[in-house]
Each structure stands twice: as C-alpha cells, then as structure tokens.
Protein backbone atom coordinates (compact mmCIF):
# COMPACT_ATOMS: atom_id res chain seq x y z
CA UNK A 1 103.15 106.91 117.61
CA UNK A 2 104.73 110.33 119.06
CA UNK A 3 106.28 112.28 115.73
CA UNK A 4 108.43 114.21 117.92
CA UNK A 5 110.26 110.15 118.98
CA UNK A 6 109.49 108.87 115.27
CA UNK A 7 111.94 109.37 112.13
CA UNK A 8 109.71 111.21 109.88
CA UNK A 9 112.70 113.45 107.66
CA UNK A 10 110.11 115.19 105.25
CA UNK A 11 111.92 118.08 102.52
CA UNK A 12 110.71 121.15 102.04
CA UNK A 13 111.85 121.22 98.64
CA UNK A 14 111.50 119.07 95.87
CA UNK A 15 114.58 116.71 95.43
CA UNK A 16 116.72 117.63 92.36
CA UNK A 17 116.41 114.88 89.36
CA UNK A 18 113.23 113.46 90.14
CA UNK A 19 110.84 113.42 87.34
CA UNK A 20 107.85 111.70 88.46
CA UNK A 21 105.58 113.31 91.11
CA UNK A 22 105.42 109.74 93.26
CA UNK A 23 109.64 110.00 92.81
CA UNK A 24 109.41 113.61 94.62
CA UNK A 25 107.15 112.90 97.09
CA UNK A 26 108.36 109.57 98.33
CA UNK A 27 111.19 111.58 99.35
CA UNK A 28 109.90 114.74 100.29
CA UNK A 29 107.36 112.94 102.67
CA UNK A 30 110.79 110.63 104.16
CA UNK A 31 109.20 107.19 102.77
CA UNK A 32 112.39 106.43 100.56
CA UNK A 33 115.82 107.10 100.59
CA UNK A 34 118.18 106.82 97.46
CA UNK A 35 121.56 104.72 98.30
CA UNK A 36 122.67 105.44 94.74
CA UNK A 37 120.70 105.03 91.26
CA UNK A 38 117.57 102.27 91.24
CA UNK A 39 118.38 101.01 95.42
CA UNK A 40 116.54 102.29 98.16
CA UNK A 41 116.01 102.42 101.52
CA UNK A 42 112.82 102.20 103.29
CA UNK A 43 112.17 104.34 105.91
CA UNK A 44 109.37 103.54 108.77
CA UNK A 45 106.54 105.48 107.19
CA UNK A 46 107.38 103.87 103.82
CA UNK A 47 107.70 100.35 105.63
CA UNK A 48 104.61 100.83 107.38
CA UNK A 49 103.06 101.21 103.38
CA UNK A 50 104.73 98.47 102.29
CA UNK A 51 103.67 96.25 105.03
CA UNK A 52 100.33 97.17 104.69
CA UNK A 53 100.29 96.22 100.74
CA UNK A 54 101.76 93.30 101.49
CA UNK A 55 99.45 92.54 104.38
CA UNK A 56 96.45 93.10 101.52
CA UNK A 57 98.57 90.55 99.37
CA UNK A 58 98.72 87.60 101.76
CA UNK A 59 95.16 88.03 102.67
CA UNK A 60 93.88 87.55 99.34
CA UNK A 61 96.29 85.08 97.63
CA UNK A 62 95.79 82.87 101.00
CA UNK A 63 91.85 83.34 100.72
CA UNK A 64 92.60 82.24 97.02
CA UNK A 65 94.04 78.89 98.21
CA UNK A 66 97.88 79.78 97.71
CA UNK A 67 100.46 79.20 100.17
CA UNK A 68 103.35 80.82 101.25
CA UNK A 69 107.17 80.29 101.20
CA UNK A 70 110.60 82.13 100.73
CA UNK A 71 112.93 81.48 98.23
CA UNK A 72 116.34 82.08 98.38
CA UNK A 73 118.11 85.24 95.98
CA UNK A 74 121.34 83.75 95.37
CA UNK A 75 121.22 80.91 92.47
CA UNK A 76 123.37 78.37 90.97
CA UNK A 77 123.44 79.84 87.03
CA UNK A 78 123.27 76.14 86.03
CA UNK A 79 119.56 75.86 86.54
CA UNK A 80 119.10 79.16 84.11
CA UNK A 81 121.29 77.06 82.01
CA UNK A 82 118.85 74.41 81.49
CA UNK A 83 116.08 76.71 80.41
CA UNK A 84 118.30 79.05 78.49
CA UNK A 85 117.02 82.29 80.13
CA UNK A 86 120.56 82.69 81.21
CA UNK A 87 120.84 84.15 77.38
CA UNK A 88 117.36 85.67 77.70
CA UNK A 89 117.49 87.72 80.60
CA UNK A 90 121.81 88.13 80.26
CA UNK A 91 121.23 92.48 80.13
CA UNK A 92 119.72 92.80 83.60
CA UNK A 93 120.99 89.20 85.01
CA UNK A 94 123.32 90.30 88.25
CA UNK A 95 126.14 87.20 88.05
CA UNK A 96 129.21 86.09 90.45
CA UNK A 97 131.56 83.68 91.40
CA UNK A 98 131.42 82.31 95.10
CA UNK A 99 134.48 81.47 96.87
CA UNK A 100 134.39 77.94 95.37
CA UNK A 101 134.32 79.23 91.74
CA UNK A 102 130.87 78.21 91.33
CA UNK A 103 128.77 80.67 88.82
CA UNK A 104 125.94 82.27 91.00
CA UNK A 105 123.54 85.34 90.31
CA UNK A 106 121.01 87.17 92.23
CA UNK A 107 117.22 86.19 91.42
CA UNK A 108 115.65 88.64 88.56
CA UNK A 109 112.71 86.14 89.51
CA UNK A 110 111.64 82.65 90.43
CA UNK A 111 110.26 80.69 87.84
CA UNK A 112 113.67 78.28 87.36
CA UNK A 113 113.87 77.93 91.53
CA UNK A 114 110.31 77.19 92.20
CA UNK A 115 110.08 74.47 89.10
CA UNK A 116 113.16 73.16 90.91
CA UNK A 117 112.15 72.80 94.21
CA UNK A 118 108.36 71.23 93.03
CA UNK A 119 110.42 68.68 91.66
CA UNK A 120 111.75 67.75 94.03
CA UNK A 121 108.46 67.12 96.30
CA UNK A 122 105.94 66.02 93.83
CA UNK A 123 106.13 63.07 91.87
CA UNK A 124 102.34 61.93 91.98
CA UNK A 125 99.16 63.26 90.17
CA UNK A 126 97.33 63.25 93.92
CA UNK A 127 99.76 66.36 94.64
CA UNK A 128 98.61 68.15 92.59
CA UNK A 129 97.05 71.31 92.23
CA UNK A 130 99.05 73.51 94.22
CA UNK A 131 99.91 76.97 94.14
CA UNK A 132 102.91 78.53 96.42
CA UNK A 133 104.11 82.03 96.08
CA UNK A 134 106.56 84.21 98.15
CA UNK A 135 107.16 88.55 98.75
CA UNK A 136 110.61 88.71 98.30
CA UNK A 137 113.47 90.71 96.93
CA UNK A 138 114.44 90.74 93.04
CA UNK A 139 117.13 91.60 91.56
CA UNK A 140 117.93 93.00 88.02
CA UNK A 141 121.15 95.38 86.68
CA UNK A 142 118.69 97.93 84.62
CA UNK A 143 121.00 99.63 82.55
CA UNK A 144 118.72 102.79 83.21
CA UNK A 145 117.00 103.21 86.60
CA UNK A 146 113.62 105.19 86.02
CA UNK A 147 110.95 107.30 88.68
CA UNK A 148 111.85 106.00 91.91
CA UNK A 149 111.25 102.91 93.02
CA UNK A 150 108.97 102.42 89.50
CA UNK A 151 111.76 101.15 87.37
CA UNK A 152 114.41 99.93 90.09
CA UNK A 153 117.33 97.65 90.59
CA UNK A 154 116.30 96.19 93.63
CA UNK A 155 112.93 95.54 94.12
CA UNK A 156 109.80 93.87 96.46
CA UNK A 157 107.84 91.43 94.03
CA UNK A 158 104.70 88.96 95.11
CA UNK A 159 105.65 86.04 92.82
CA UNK A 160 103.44 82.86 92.80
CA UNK A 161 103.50 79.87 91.02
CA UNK A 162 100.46 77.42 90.00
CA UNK A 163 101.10 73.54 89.60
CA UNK A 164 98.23 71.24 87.30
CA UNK A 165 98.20 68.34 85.36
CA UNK A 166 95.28 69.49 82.87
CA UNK A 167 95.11 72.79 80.75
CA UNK A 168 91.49 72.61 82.60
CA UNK A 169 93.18 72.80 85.74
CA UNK A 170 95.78 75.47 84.91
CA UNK A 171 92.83 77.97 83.50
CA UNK A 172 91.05 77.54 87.09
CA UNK A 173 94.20 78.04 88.79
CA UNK A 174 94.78 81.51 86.52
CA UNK A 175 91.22 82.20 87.00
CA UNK A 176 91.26 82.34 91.11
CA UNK A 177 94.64 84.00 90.65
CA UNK A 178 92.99 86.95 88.07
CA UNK A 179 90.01 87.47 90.60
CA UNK A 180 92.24 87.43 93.72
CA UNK A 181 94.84 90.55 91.77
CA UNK A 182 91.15 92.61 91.12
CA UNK A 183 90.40 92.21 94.75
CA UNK A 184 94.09 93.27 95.68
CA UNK A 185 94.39 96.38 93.39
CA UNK A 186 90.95 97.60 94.25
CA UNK A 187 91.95 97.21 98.18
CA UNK A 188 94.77 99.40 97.05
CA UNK A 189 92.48 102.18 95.63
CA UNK A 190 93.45 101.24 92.10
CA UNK A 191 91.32 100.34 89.04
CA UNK A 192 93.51 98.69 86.62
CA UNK A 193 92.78 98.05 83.09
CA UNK A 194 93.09 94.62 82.58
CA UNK A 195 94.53 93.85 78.79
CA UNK A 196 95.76 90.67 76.95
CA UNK A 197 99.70 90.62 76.76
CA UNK A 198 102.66 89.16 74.98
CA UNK A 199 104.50 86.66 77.54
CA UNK A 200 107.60 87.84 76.12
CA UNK A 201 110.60 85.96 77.73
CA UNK A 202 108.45 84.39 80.19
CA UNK A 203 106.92 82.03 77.98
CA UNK A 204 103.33 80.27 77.75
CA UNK A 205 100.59 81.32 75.02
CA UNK A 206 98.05 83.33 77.78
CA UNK A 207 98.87 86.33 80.11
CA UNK A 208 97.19 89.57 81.03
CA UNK A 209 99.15 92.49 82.13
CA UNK A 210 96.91 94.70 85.18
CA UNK A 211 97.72 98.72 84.02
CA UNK A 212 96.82 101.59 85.69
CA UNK A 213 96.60 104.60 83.97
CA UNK A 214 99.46 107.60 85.00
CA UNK A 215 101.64 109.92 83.03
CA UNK A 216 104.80 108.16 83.75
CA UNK A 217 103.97 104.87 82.82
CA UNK A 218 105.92 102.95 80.28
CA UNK A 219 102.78 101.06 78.48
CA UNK A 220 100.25 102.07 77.14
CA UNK A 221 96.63 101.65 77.50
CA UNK A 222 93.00 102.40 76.43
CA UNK A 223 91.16 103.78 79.40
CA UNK A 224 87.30 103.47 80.17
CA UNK A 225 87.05 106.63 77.96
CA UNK A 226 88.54 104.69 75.11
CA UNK A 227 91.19 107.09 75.02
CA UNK A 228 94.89 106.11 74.55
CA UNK A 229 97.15 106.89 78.12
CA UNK A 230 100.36 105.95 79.63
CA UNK A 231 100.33 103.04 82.14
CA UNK A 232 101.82 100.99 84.94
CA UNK A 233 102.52 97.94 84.83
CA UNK A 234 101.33 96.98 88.71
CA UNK A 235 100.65 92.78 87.50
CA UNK A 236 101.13 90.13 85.19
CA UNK A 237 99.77 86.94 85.13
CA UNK A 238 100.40 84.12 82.53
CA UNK A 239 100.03 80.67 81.83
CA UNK A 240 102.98 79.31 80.86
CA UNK A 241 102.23 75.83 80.59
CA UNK A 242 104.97 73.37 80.30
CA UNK A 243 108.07 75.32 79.09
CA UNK A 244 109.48 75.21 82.61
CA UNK A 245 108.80 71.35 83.49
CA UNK A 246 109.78 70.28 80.29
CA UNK A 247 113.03 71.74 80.47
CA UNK A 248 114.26 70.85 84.12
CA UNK A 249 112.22 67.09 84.48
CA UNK A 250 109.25 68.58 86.67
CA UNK A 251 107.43 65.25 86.17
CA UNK A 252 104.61 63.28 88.02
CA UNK A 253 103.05 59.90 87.32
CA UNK A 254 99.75 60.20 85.98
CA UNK A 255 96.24 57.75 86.85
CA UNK A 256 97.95 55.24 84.70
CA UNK A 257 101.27 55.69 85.79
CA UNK A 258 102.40 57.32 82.91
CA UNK A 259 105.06 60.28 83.74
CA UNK A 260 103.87 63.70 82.03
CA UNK A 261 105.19 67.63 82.66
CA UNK A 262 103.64 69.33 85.18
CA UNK A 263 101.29 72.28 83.64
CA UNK A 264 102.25 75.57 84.98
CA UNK A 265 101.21 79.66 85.84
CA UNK A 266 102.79 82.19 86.76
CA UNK A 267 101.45 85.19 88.30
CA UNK A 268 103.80 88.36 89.61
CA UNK A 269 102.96 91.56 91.44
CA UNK A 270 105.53 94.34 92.09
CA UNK A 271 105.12 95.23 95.46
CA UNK A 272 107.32 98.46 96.09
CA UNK A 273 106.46 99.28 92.47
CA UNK A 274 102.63 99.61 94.06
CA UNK A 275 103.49 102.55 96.47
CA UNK A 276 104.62 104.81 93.49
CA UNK A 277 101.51 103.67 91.91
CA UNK A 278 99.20 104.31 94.36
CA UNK A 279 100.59 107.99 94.80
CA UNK A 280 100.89 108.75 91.07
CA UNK A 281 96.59 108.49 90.99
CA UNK A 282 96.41 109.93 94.76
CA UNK A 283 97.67 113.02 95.54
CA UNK A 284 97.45 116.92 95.07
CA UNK A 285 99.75 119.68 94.79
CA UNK A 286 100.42 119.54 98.52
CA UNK A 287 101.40 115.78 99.37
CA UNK A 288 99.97 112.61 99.35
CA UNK A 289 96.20 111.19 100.04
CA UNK A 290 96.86 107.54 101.03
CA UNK A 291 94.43 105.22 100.54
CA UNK A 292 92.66 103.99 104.13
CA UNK A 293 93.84 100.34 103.84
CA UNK A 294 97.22 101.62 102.81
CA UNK A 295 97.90 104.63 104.54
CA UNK A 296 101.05 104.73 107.63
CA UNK A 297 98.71 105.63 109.89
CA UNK A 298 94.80 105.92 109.96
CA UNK A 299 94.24 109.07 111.91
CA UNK A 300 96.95 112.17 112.35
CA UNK A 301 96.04 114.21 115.85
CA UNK A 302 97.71 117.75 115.56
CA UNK A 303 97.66 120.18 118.42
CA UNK A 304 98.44 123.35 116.60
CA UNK A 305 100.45 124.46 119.74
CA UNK A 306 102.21 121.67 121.62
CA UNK A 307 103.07 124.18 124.84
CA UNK A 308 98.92 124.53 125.40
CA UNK A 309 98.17 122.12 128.34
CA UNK A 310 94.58 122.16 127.18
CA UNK A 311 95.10 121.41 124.00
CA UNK A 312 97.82 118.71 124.67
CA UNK A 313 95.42 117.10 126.99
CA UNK A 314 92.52 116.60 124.42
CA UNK A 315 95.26 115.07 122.32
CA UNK A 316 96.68 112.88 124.56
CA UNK A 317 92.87 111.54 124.99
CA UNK A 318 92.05 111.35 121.68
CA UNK A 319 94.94 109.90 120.94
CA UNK A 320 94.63 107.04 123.94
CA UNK A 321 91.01 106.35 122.73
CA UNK A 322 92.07 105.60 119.23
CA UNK A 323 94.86 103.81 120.00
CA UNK A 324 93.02 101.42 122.86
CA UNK A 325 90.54 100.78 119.88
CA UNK A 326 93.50 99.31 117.45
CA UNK A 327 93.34 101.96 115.31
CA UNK A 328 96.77 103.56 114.03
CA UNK A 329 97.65 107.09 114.88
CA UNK A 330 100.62 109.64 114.78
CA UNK A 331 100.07 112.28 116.55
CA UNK A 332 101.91 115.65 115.76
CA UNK A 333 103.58 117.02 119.11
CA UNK A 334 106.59 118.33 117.72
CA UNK A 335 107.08 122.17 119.04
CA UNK A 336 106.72 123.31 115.37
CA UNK A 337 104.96 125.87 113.80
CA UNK A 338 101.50 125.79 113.08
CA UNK A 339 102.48 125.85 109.30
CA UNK A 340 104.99 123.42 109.18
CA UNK A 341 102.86 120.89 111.14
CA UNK A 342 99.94 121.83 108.72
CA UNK A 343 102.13 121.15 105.57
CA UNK A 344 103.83 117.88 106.88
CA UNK A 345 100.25 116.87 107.04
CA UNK A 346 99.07 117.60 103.92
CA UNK A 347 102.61 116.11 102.80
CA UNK A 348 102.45 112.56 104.38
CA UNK A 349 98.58 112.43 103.44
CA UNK A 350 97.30 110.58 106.41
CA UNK A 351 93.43 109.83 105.65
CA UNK A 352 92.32 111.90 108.62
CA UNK A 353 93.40 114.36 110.66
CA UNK A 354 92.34 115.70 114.26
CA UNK A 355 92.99 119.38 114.63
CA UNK A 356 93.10 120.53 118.04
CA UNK A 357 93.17 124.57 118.54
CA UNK A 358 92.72 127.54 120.76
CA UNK A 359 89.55 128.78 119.23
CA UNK A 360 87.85 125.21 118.75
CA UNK A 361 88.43 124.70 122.48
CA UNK A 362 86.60 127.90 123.57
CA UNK A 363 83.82 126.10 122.01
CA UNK A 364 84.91 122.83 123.47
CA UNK A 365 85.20 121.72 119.69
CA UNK A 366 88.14 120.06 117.49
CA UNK A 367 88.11 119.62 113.36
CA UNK A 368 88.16 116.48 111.41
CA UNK A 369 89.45 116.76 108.73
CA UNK A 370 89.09 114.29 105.57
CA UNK A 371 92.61 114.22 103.17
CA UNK A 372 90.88 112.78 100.39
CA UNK A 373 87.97 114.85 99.98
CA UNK A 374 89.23 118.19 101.86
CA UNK A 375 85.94 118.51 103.79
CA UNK A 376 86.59 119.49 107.38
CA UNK A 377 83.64 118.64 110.07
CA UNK A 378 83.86 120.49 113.87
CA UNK A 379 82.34 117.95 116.39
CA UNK A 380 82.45 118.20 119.96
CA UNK A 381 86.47 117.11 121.47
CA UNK A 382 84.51 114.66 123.57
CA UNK A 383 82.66 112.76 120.62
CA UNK A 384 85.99 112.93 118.27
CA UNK A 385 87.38 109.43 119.11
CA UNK A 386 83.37 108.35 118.21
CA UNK A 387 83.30 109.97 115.11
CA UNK A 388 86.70 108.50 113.78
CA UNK A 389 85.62 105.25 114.37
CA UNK A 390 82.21 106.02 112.44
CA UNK A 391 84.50 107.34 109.54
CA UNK A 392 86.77 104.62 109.76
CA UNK A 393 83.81 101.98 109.97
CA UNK A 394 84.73 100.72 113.53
C-alpha cells in the first residue's frame, strides 16, 4: 500500500477529552473516528487491526472445534421475556417498536437467540456436543461512554456458545474454550491474569474473567508481583448450565428417551475492546508499537526524500520484494518532511521500518529499524528484503 493513495488522517495534537492514552492515540494515529459519544468509525488502518484480531480469533476457536455463524441484532423482546433479562439488563437494553407494533431491541448479546435457534435443530442426545459462536456487533445504551472504544455503545464481541448433556461434558467444553482464549490473548501480545468471577446477570455457578493489567481499567487485579492494579476486562467465560434451556424448552431426548435441558457455556471476547487493550500495554511517548500478528502492516519503507530517484528506486524494490513474498507493507512516499514522515511512523507503530536515505546510499546501505525494541541495524539495500523476512520469520 502507497500512503500518499491510502487514508491515513493522523493528528498532530492530542484530541481534546480523551483520557486514556489508547483513546488519544487511536485517533491521533486515524484508526478511529468518534460519530458522537461511545460509536465509532473504523478507519482502514484500524480495520486492518481489527481484522487481524479477528483473523487470530477464528483460527483458534475453529482449531478448538467451534463453528461459526451470524446472528441477527434486531430481536423480538418476547424471548428476553421468557428469561427475564428483559428486567436484568433494562439500563443498557436499546428497545423499539417496528412498523407492525411488535417490541424489538438491538442485541446487548446472544445468549436468549442462540438457546433459541439450538432449539430449534437439536432434539436428540447424538447432537450433541456442539459449540457455535459468531464476531458480531452488540449493542448496549451505557449511560456513560468511557476511553474510546473500551467502554462503548456499539461494539465488536466474539460470542460463543457450548451445548452438553453432562456437567462432564460442559467442563471439557469450558476447558478447550479457556485454553483456546490463552492462545488468543498471547497471539495478541497480552498476558492476562486469569481470576475466578461472579457470573453476575449472566447466570451459571463457574466463570473466569481474562484481565490485563492497565491504568484505565475498571477491575481490579493482583498481578504476578502480587501487587493490586487496575485491569481490563478483554474475556469472560462461564458455565452457565441450564438457566437458559430451562427457561425457553431447549430440550433433547436422552439414551432412554427421557427429555432433559440442554447443559450450557458461554464464553465472550470483546473484540474492538482488544485494540485499546493491546495499545494501553504497547506503546511509548511517541505512538504505538503494534504487536507483529496484529499490526496494519508488517514492514513501513520510508524514503526520507520522495523527489530522490535513487532513493525512490530502492523503495520501490524493496517494497516489490516484500510484497511478492505476502508480506504487508506501507510504504511512506508522501512528499513530506523528513520529520513528519519520521513521527507518523513512530505514531502508527508499524513493527519495522525500512529507512532509505542520502547518506546510507553513498554506502549502498538502508536502516532497519525495530519499533518495539528501538534498535536500528544498517544492512546492505540489496540484502534488506532478506533480512525482513529473517526478522519476520519467513
């Protein structure tokens, strides 16, 4: 990708009203964009994050033995009805009429839809197990909006659901869904302190909330240090057991053909909640340092001056050999300043970055630089594309 044909709107200044550093630089670094308080826009270099997070997700929950599906946002309120959590979840619940008078509201989550729909497909004990989830949109009026895309109205949320008929079976079902979240925050350079939870208005008697450690978080934690610190809330899992079933006739017919509720789990994930994560425990007082497996783009070429046929050629040609090798790269030829192409840079936090300049090329040399660590390495321009690929284990 060509910055100077992408829409990359990065601030110079920090946005007024944003508390949290992830808020500040979502924006400054034109991931996000703020419709009005708690909704967002996604911009491409903030989709490109998201997709990549979710890419993570699908990997691992489908290596975990969980299958996908969309559910719709838009719900009949009758089916809260039945479980009551038309009461429970009433301060955030976003309700209508449609144009038959029928009382709707937009999905806060799943767990009433998904019982519904199993119902409707399983009746017999040789269905089961079975665990479906979904990455879709949620919806809840928070009276109070809170860092970004942290605490939001609108949100991305991997939701899956886990269908036994034993207690044995629902604890194996939670168990491959617990390993699969460690394998999915650690992919996301996150270490999470896993810690036994409340269910709260969910329901069931077991969950465990994943929290990683950051000064805007609104738990609270003990860290490896044994030291209390603020937390986010990145996962939840939770066995709910029949509380669901019971409540909307999610029955199947036993070995004997006896009819008995279905056992359920529950297991959630916010997605765009993730991004603010991940930059709240990686960055520095210039910008961002993405995480390789979730970064935009994998490699950043930068010819400091974009009117230097030289140095446009070695770009160009670093920038074809990266690309013809599937890696992702944005390369910086914008006719900018040095210093504002330098400071984008740091801002966006690409994982590596190409320099190409004047001086290095007397030497026939470009810089490599590494966002996370800072260290910069000069190789020769015709062994760059070779040396990213080393870094980026290609």
């Amino acid at each position: 990708m060509k910055w100077s044909g992408y829409f990359v709107p990065t601030l110079k200044e920090v946005p007024s009203g944003t508390e949290a550093i992830s808020h500040q630089l979502l924006l400054r670094a034109g991931l996000v964009h703020m419709l009005t308080s708690g909704v967002y826009s996604y911009l491409p270099l903030g989709l490109r994050v998201l997709m990549k997070i979710e890419g993570i997700i699908r990997e691992e929950m489908n290596a975990a033995g969980a299958h996908e599906l969309l559910m719709p946002a838009q719900h009949p309120l009758e089916i809260w009805q039945k479980t009551g959590r038309d009461k429970t979840l009433e301060d955030v619940m976003i309700r209508f009429k449609n144009k038959k008078g029928a009382a709707m509201c937009l999905g806060p989550t799943h767990e009433e839809i998904i019982t519904d729909l199993v119902k409707s497909f399983v009746q017999s004990y040789r269905q089961l197990p079975v665990t479906l989830y979904q990455v879709q949109t949620k919806f809840r009026d928070e009276t109070r909006p809170r860092f970004g895309i942290v605490r939001a109205c609108e949100f991305i949320m991997k939701d899956a659901y886990s269908f036994d008929t034993t207690e044995a079976g629902l604890k194996k079902s939670y168990e491959a869904m617990y390993e699969a979240y460690k394998k999915i925050f650690a992919r996301c350079g996150l270490e999470p302190v896993i810690a036994q939870a409340d269910p709260g208005a969910m329901g069931g008697h077991i969950s465990h909330e994943f929290l990683v450690p950051a000064p805007i978080g609104e738990d609270k934690v003990m860290d490896k240090d044994g030291v209390e610190r603020q937390a986010i809330e990145v996962g939840h899992v939770f066995q709910l057991g029949t509380k669901y079933t019971e409540a909307l006739s999610a029955l199947y017919l036993d070995e004997t053909g006896k009819q008995r509720p279905i056992i359920m789990g529950c297991y959630g994930i916010g997605v765009s909640r993730l991004i603010a994560t991940i930059i709240e425990v990686h960055h520095d007082d210039k910008g961002i340092k993405w995480p390789l497996g979730v970064a935009p783009f994998a490699v950043e070429v930068l010819p400091v001056q974009s009117g230097d046929p030289e140095a446009m050629a070695v770009a160009e040609s670093i920038y074809a050999g990266l690309t013809k090798q599937g890696i992702d790269v944005l390369m910086d030829d914008r006719d900018e300043s040095a210093g504002r192409k330098f400071n984008d840079a740091d801002l966006i936090g690409i994982p590596y970055r190409v320099t190409i300049g004047k001086r290095g090329l007397q030497e026939g040399k470009v810089e490599i630089k590494d966002r996370a660590t800072g260290v910069v390495e000069s190789v020769p321009k015709d062994g760059a594309v070779a040396r990213l690929l080393a870094f980026l284990g290609k």
